[in-house]
C-alpha atoms as a PDB file:
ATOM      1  CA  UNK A   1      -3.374 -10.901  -4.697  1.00  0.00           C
ATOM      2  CA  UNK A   2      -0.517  -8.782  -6.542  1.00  0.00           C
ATOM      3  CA  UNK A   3       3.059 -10.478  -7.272  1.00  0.00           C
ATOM      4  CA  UNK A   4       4.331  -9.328  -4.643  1.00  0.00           C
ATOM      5  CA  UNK A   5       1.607 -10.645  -2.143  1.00  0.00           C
ATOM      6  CA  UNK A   6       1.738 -14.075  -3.890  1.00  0.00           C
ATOM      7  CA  UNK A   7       5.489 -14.028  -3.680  1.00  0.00           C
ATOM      8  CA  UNK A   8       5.326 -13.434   0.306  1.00  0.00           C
ATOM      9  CA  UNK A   9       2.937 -16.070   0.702  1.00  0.00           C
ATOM     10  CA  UNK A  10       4.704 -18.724  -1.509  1.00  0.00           C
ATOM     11  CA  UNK A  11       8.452 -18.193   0.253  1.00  0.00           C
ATOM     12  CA  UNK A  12       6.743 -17.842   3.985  1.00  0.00           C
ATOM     13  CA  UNK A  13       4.534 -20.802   3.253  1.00  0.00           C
ATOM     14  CA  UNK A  14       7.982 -23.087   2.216  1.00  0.00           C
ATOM     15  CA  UNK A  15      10.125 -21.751   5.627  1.00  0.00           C
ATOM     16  CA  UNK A  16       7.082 -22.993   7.563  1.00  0.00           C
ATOM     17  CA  UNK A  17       7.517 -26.313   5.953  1.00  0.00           C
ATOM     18  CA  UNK A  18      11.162 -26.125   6.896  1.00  0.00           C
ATOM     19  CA  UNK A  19      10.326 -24.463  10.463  1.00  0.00           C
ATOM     20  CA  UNK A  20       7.680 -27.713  11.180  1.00  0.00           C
ATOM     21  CA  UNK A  21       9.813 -30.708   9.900  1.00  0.00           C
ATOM     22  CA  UNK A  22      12.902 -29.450  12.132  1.00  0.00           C
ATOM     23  CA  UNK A  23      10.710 -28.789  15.015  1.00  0.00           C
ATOM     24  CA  UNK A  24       9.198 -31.997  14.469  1.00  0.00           C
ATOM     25  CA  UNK A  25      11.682 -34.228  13.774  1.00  0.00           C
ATOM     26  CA  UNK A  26      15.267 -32.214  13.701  1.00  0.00           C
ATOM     27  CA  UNK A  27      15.053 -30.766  17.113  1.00  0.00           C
ATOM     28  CA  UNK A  28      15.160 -34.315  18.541  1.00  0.00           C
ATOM     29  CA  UNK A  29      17.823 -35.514  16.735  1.00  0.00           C
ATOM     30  CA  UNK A  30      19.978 -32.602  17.352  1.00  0.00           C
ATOM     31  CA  UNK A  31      19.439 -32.525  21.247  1.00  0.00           C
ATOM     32  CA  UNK A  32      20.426 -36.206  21.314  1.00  0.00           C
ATOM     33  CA  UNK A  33      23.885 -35.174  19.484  1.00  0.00           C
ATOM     34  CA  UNK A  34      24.461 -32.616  22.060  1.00  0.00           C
ATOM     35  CA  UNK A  35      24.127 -35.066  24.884  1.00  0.00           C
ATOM     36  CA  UNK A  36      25.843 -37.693  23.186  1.00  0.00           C
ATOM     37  CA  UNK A  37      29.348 -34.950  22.916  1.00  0.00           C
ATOM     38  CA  UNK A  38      28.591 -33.809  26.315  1.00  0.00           C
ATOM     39  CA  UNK A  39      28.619 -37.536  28.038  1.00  0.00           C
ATOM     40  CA  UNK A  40      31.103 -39.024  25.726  1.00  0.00           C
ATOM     41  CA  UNK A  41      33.648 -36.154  25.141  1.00  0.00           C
ATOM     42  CA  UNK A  42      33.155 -33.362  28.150  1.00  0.00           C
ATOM     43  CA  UNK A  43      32.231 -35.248  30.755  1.00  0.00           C
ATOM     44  CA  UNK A  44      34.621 -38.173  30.033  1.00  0.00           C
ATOM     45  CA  UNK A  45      36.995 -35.540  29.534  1.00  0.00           C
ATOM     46  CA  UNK A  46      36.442 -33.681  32.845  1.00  0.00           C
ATOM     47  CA  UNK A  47      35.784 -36.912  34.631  1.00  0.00           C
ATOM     48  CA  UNK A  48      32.284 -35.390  35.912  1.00  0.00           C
ATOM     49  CA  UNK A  49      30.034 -37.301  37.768  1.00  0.00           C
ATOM     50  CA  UNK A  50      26.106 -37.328  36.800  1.00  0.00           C
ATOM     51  CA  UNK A  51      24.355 -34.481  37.453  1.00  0.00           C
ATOM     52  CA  UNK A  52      27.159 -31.937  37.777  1.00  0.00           C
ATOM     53  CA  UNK A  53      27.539 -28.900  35.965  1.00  0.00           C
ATOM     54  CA  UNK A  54      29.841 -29.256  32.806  1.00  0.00           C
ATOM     55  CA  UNK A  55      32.499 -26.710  32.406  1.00  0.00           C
ATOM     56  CA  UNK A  56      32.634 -26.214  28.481  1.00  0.00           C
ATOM     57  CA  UNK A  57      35.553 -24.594  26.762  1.00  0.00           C
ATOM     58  CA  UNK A  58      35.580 -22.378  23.492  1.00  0.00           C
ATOM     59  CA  UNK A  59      36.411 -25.522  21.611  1.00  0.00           C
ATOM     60  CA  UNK A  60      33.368 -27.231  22.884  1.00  0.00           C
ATOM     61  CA  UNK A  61      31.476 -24.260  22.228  1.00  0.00           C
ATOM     62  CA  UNK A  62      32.791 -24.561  18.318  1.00  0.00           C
ATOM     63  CA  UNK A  63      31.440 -28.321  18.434  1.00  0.00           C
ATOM     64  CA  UNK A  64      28.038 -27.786  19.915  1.00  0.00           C
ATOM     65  CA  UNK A  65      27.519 -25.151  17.536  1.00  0.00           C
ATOM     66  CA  UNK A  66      28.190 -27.494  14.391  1.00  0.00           C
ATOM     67  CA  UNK A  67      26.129 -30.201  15.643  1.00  0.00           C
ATOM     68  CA  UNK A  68      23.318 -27.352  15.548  1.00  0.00           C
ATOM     69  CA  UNK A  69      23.580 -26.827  12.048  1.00  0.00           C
ATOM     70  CA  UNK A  70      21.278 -28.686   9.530  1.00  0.00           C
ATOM     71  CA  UNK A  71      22.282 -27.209   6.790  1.00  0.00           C
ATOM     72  CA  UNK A  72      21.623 -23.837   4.748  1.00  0.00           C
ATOM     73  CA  UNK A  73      17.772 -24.424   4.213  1.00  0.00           C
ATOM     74  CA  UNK A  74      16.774 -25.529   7.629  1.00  0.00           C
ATOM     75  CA  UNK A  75      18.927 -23.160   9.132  1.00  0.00           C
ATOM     76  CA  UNK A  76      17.333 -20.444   6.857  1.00  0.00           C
ATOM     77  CA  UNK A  77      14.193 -21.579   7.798  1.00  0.00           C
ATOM     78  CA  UNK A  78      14.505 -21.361  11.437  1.00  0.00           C
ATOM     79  CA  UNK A  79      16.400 -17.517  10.750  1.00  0.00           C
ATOM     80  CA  UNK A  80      13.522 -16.253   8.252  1.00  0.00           C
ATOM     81  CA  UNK A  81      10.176 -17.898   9.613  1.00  0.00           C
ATOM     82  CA  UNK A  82       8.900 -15.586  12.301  1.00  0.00           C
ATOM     83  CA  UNK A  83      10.938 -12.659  10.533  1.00  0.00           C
ATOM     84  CA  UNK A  84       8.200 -13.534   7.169  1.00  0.00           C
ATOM     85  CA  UNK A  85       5.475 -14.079   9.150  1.00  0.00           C
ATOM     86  CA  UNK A  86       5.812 -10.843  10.955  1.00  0.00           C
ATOM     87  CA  UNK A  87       6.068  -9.107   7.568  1.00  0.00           C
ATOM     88  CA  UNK A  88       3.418 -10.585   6.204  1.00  0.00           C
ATOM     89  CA  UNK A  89       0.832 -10.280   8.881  1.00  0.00           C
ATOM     90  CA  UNK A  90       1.927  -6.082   8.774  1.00  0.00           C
ATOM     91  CA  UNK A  91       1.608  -5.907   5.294  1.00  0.00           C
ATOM     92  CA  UNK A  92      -1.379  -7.661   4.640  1.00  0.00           C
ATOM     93  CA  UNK A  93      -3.910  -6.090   7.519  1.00  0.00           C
ATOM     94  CA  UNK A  94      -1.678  -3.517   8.953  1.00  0.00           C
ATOM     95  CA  UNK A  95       0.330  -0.894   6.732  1.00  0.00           C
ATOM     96  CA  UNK A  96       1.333  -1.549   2.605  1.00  0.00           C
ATOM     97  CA  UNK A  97       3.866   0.023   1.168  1.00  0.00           C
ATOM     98  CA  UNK A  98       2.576   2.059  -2.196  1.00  0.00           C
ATOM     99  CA  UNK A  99       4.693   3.794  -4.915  1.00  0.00           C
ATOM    100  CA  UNK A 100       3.174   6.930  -6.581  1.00  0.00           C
ATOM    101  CA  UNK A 101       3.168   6.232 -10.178  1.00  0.00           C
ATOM    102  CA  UNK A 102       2.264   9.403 -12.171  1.00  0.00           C
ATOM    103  CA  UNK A 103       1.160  12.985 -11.448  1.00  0.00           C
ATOM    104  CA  UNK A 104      -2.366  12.633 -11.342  1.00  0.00           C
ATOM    105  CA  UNK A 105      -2.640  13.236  -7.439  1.00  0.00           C
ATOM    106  CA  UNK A 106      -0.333  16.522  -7.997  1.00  0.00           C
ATOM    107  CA  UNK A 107      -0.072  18.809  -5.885  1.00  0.00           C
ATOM    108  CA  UNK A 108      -0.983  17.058  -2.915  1.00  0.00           C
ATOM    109  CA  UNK A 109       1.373  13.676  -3.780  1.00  0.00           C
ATOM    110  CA  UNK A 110       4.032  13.225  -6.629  1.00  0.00           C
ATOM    111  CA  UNK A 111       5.740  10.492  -8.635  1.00  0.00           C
ATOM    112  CA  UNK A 112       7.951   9.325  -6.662  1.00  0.00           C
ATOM    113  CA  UNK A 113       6.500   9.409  -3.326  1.00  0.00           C
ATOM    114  CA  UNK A 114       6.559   6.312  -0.805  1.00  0.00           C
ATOM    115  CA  UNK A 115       3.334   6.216   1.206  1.00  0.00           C
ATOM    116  CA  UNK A 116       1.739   4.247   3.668  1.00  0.00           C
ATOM    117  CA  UNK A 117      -1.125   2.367   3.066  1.00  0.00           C
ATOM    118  CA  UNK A 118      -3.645   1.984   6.167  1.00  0.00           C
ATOM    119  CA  UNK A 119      -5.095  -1.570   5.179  1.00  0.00           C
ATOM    120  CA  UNK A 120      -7.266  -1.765   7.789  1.00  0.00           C
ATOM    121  CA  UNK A 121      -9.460   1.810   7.595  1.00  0.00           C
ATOM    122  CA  UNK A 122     -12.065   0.083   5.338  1.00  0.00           C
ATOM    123  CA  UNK A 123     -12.241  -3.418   7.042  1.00  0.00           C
ATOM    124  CA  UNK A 124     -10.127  -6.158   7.666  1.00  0.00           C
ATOM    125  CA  UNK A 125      -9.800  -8.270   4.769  1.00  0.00           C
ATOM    126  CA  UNK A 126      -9.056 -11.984   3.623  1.00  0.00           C
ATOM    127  CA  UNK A 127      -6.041 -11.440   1.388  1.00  0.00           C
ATOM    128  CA  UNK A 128      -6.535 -13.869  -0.818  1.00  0.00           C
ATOM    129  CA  UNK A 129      -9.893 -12.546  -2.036  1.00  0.00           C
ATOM    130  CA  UNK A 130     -10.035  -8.926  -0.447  1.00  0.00           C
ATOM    131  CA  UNK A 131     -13.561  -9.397   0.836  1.00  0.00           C
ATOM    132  CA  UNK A 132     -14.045  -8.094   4.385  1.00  0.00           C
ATOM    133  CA  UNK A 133     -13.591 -10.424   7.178  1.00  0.00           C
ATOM    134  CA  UNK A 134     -14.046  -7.753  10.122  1.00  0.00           C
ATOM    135  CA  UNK A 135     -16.112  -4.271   9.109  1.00  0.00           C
ATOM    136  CA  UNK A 136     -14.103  -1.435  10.472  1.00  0.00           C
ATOM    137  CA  UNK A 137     -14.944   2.073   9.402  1.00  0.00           C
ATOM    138  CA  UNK A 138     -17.066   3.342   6.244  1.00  0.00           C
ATOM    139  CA  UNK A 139     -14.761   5.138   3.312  1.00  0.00           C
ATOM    140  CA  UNK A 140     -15.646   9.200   3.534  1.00  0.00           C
ATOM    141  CA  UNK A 141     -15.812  11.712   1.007  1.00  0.00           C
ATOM    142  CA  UNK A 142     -12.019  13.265   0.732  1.00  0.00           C
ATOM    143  CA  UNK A 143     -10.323   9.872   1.832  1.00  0.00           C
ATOM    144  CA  UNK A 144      -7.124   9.400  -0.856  1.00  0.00           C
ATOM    145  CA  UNK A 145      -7.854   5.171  -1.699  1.00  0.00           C
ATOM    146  CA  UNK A 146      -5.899   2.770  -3.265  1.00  0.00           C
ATOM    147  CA  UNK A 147      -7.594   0.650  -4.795  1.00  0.00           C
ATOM    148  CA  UNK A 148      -8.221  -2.394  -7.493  1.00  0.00           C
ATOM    149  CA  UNK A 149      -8.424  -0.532 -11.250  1.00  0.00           C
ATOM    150  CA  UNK A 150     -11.967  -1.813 -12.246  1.00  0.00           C
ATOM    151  CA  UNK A 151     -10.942  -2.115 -15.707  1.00  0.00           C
ATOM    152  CA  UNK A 152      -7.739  -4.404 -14.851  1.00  0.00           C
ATOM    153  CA  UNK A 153      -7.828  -5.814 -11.424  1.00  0.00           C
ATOM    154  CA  UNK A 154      -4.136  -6.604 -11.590  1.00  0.00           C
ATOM    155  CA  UNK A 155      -3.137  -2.572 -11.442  1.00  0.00           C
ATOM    156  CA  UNK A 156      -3.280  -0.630  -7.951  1.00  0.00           C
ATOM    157  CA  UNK A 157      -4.774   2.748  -8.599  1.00  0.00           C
ATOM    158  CA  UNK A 158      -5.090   5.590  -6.089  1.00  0.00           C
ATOM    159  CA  UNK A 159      -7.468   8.593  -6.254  1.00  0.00           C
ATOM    160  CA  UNK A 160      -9.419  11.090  -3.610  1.00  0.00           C
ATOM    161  CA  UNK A 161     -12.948   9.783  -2.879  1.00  0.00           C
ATOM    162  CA  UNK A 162     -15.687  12.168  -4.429  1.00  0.00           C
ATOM    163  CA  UNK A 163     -18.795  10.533  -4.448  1.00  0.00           C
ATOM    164  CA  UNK A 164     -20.733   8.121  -1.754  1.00  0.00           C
ATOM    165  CA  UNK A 165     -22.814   5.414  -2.717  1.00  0.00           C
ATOM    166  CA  UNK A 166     -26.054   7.177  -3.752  1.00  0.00           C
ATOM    167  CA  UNK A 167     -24.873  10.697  -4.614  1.00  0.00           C
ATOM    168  CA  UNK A 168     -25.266  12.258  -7.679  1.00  0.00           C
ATOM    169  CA  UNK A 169     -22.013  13.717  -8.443  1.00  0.00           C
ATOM    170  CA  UNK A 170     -21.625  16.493 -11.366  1.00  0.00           C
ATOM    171  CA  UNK A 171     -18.708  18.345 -13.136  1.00  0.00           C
ATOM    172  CA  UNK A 172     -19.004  20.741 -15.618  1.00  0.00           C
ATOM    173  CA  UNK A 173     -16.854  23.590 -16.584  1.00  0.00           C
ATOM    174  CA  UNK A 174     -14.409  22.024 -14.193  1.00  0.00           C
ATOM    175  CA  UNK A 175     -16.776  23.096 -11.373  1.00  0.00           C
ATOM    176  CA  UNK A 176     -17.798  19.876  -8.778  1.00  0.00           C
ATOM    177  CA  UNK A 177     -21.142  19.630  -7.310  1.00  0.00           C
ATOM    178  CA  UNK A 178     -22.395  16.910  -5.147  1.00  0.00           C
ATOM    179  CA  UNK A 179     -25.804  16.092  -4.219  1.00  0.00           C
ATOM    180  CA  UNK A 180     -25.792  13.599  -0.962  1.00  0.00           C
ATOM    181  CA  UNK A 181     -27.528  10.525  -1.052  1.00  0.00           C
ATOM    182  CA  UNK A 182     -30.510  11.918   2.060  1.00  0.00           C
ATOM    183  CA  UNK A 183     -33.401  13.181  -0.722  1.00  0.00           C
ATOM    184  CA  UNK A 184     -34.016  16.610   1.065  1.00  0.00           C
ATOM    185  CA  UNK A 185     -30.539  17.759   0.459  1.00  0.00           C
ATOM    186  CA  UNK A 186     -29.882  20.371  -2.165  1.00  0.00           C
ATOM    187  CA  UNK A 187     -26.772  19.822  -4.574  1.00  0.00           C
ATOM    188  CA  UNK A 188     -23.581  21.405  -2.916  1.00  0.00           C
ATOM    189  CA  UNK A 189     -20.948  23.092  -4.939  1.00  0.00           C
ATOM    190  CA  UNK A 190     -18.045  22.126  -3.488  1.00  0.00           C
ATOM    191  CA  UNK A 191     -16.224  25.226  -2.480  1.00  0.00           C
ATOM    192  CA  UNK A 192     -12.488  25.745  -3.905  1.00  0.00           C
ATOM    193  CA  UNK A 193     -10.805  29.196  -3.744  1.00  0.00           C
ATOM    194  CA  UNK A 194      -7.658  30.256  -6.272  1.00  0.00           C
ATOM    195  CA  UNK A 195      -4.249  30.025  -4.845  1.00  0.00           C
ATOM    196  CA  UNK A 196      -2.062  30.969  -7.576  1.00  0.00           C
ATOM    197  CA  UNK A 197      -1.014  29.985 -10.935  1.00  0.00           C
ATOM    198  CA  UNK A 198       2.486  28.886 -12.904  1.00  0.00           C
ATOM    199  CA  UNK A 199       3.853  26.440  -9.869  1.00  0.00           C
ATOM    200  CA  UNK A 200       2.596  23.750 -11.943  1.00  0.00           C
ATOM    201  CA  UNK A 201       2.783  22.919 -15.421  1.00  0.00           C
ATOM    202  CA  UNK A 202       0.993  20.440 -18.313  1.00  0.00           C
ATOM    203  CA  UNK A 203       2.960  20.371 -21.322  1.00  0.00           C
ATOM    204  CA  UNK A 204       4.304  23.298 -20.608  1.00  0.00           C
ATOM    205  CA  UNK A 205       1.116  25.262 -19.714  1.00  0.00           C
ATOM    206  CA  UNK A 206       0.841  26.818 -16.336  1.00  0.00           C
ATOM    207  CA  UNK A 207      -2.075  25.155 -14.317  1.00  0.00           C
ATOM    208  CA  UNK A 208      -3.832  27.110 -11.695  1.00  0.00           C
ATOM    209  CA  UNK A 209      -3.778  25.723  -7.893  1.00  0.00           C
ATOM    210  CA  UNK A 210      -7.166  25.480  -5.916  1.00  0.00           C
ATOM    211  CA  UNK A 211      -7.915  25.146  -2.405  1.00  0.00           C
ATOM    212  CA  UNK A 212     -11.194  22.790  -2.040  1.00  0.00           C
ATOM    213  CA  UNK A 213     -13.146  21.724   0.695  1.00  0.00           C
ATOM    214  CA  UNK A 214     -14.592  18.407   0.364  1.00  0.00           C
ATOM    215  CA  UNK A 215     -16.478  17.146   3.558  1.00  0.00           C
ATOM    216  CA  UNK A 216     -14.082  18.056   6.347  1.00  0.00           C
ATOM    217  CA  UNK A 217     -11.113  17.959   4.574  1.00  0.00           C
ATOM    218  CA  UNK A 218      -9.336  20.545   2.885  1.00  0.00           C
ATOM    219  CA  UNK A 219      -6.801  20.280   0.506  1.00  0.00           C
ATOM    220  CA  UNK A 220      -5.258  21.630  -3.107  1.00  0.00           C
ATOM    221  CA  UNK A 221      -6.402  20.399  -6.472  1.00  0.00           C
ATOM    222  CA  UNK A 222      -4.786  21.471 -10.139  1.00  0.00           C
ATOM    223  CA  UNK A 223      -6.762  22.348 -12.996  1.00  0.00           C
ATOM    224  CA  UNK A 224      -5.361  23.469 -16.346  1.00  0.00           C
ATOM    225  CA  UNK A 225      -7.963  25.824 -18.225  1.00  0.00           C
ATOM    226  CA  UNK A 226      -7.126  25.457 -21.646  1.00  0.00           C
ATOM    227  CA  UNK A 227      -7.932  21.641 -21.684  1.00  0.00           C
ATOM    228  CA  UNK A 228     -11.597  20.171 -22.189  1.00  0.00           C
ATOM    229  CA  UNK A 229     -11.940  15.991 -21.557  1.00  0.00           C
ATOM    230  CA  UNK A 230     -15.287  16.105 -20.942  1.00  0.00           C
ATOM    231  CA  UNK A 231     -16.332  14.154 -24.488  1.00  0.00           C
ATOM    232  CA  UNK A 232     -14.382  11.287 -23.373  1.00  0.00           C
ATOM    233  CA  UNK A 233     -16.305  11.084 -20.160  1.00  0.00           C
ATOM    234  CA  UNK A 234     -18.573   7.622 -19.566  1.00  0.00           C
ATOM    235  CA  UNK A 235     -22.178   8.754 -20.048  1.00  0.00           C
ATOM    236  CA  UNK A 236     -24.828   7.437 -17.628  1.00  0.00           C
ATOM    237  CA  UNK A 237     -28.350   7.593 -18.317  1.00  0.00           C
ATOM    238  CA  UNK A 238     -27.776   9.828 -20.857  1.00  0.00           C
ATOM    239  CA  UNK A 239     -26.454  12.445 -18.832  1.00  0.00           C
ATOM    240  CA  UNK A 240     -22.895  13.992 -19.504  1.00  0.00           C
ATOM    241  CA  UNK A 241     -20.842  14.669 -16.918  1.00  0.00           C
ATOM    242  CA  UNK A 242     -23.734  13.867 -14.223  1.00  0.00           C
ATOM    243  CA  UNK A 243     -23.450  10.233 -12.541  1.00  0.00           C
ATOM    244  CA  UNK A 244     -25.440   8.585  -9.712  1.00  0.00           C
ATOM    245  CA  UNK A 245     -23.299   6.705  -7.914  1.00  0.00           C
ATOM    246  CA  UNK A 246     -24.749   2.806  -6.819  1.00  0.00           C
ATOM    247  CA  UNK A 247     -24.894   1.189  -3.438  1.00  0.00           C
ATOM    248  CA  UNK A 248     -21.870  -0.534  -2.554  1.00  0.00           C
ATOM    249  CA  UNK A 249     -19.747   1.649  -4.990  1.00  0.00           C
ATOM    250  CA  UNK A 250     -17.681   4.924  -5.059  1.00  0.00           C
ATOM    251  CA  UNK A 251     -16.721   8.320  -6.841  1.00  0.00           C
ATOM    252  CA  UNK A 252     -13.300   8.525  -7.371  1.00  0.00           C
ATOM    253  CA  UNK A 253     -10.781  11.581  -8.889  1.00  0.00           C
ATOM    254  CA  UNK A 254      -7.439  12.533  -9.108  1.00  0.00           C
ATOM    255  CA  UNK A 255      -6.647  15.933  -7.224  1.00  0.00           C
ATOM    256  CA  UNK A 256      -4.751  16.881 -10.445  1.00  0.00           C
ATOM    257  CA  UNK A 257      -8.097  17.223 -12.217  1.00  0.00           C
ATOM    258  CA  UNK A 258      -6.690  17.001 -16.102  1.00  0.00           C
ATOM    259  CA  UNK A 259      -4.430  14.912 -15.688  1.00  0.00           C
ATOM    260  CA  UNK A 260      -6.346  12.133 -14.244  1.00  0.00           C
ATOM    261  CA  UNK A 261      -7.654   8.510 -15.554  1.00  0.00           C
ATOM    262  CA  UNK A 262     -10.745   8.663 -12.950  1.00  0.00           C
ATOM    263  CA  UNK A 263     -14.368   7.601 -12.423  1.00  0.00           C
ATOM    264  CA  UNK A 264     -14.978  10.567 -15.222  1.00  0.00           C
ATOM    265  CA  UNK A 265     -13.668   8.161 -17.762  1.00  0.00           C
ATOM    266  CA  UNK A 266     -14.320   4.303 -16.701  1.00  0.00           C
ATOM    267  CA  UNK A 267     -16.752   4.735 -13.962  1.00  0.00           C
ATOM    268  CA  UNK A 268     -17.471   3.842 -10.440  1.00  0.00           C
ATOM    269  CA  UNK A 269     -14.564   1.750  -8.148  1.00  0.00           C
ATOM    270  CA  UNK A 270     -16.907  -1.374  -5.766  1.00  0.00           C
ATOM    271  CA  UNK A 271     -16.103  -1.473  -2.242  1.00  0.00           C
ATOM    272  CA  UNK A 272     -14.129  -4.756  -2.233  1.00  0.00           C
ATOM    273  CA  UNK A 273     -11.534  -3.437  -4.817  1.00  0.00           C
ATOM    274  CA  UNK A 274     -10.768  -0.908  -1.884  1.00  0.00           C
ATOM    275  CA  UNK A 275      -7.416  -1.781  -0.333  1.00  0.00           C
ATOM    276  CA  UNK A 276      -7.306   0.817   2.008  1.00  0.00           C
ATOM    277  CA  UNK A 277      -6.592   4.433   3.138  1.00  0.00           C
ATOM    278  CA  UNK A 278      -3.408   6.384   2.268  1.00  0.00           C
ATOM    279  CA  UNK A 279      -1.959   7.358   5.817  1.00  0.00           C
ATOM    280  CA  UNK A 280       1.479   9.214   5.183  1.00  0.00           C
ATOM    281  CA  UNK A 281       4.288   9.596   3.060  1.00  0.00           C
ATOM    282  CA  UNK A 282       7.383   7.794   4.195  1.00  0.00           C
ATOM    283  CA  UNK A 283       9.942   8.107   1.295  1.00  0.00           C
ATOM    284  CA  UNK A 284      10.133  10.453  -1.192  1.00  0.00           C
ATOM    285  CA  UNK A 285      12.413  10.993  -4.391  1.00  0.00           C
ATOM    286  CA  UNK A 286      12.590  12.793  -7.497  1.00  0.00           C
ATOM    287  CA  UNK A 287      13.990  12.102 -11.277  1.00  0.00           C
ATOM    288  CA  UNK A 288      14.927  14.095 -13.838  1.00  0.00           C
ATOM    289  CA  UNK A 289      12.149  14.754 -15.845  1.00  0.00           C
ATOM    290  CA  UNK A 290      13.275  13.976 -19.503  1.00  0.00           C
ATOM    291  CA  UNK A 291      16.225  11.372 -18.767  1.00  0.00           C
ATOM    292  CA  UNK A 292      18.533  10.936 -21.919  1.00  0.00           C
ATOM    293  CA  UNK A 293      19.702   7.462 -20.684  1.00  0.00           C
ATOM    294  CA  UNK A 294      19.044   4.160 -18.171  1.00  0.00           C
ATOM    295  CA  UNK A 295      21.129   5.929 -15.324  1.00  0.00           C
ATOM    296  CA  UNK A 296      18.640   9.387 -15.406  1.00  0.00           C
ATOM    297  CA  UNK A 297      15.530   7.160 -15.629  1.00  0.00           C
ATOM    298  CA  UNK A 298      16.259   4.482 -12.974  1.00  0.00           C
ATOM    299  CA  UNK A 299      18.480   6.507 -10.385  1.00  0.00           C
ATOM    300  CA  UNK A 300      16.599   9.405  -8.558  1.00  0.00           C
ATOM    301  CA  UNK A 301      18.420  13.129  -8.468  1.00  0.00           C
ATOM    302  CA  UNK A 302      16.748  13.769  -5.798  1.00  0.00           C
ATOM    303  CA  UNK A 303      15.841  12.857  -2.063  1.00  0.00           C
ATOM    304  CA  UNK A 304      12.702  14.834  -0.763  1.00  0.00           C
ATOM    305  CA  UNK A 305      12.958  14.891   2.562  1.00  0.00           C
ATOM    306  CA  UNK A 306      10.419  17.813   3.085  1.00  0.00           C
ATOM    307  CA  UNK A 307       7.598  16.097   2.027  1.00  0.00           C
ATOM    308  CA  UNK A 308       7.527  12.939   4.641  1.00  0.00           C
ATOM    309  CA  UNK A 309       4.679  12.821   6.516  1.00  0.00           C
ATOM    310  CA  UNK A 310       0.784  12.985   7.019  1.00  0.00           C
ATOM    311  CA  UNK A 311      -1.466  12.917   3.937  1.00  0.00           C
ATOM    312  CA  UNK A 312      -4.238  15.074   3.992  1.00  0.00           C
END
């Protein structure tokens, strides 16, 4: 579990301490108090006889309200319980909030960008450990993950899914080719067509925008031509830039292909570091982009509306 996670768990698990002991044992008490104004103060007062309706003014509304309290914890308690148990049910097998970090899913989602993360597309999990209590649907080739870094567990990464468990994924000359996992299938360039260069930039040099097709989905990549990382790509079985990807494992890359820590470098991503399928964008802002003080860096400039909605 992340901080935040452990957080969530830690105050929700102390308000249903509070919740329990005053259902348990406050509740009573507090009913009895009630009764005991009603009989000795209202009813005395009103000269009612048993079993007819009490006529209660705004001063005995004032009363009955203090004998309710218990105090600010207990009263918090009661407030916050189902409130934190709604929130964490949603967030931990329904929808997680994710911040974009860094460019390296430009053009299709920048820093800055609030997204949606569908925690149940890959299987419903135990959040404590992440492994899969319920099996949902498989991950696809073109899904955007987030996911557990392999390298450091503790840091949420997010990427576009490139290779299936058995491919044999290759990338040279910053071309992609796939070859499926089914041994009478040839190896498939993935197609991607030239959109237009000088929207984008990499220390200060223009990148050129592609439109690829991976599996059914369609969507822009960035690659800048004057930059080579292919000798600090992992090498399997002696291959460079060629990698078979094993069962129970996946192919991942950022859409901003040079400017992307990816499977190229450190290797495959297992399924159970999977936390689930980026569904939409639901905040978006901008900073400045070389802030000269703590007010530049931390507040945005910027509010981009336009880009809230579906991720493709």
């Amino acid at each position: 579990m992340n901080l935040f996670t452990t957080i969530l768990f830690t105050v929700t698990g102390i308000a249903f301490i509070g919740y329990v002991y005053d259902f348990v044992f406050l509740r009573r008490a507090r009913k009895e108090r009630i009764d005991e104004y009603l009989r000795g103060v209202v009813a005395k007062r009103d000269g009612a006889s048993a079993g007819q309706k009490l006529k209660l003014t705004r001063e005995d509304k004032k009363a009955i309200e203090k004998l309710e309290e218990e105090g600010f914890y207990i009263d918090q308690c009661r407030s916050l319980f189902w409130v934190l148990v709604f929130v964490m049910v949603f967030r931990s097998f329904l929808f997680e909030p994710f911040r974009i970090p860094s460019a390296s899913m430009m053009p299709t989602l920048f820093a800055g960008d609030f997204i949606a993360v569908n925690k149940f597309s890959y299987g419903i999990k135990n959040p404590f450990t992440n492994k899969n209590i319920i099996d949902t649907y498989a991950p696809q080739r073109g899904d955007i993950a987030v996911f557990k870094y392999p390298v450091d567990p503790k840091t949420d990464f997010i990427k576009r899914i490139i290779g299936l468990p058995g491919d044999r994924v290759i990338y040279r000359d910053k071309h992609l080719f796939i070859k499926p996992r089914e041994k009478d299938s040839d190896i498939i360039r993935v197609t991607s067509e030239f959109q237009g260069e000088g929207e984008y930039f990499m220390n200060s040099m223009p990148q050129s925008r592609f439109s690829e097709t991976l599996g059914d989905v369609q969507h822009d990549i960035l690659i800048n031509p004057k930059t080579d990382n292919s000798e600090s790509y992992f090498v399997q079985n002696g291959h460079q830039g060629e990698w078979t990807v094993p069962d129970g494992h996946y192919f991942v890359m950022g859409d901003n292909r040079d400017n992307s820590l990816d499977s190229r470098f450190w290797g495959f991503v297992p399924f159970e570091n999977l936390i689930g399928k980026a569904s939409f964008i639901w905040f978006s802002v901008g900073f400045k982009e070389d802030p000269q003080t703590l007010a530049e860096k931390y507040i945005p400039n910027e509010f981009r509306f336009k880009r809230l909605g579906r991720i493709k």
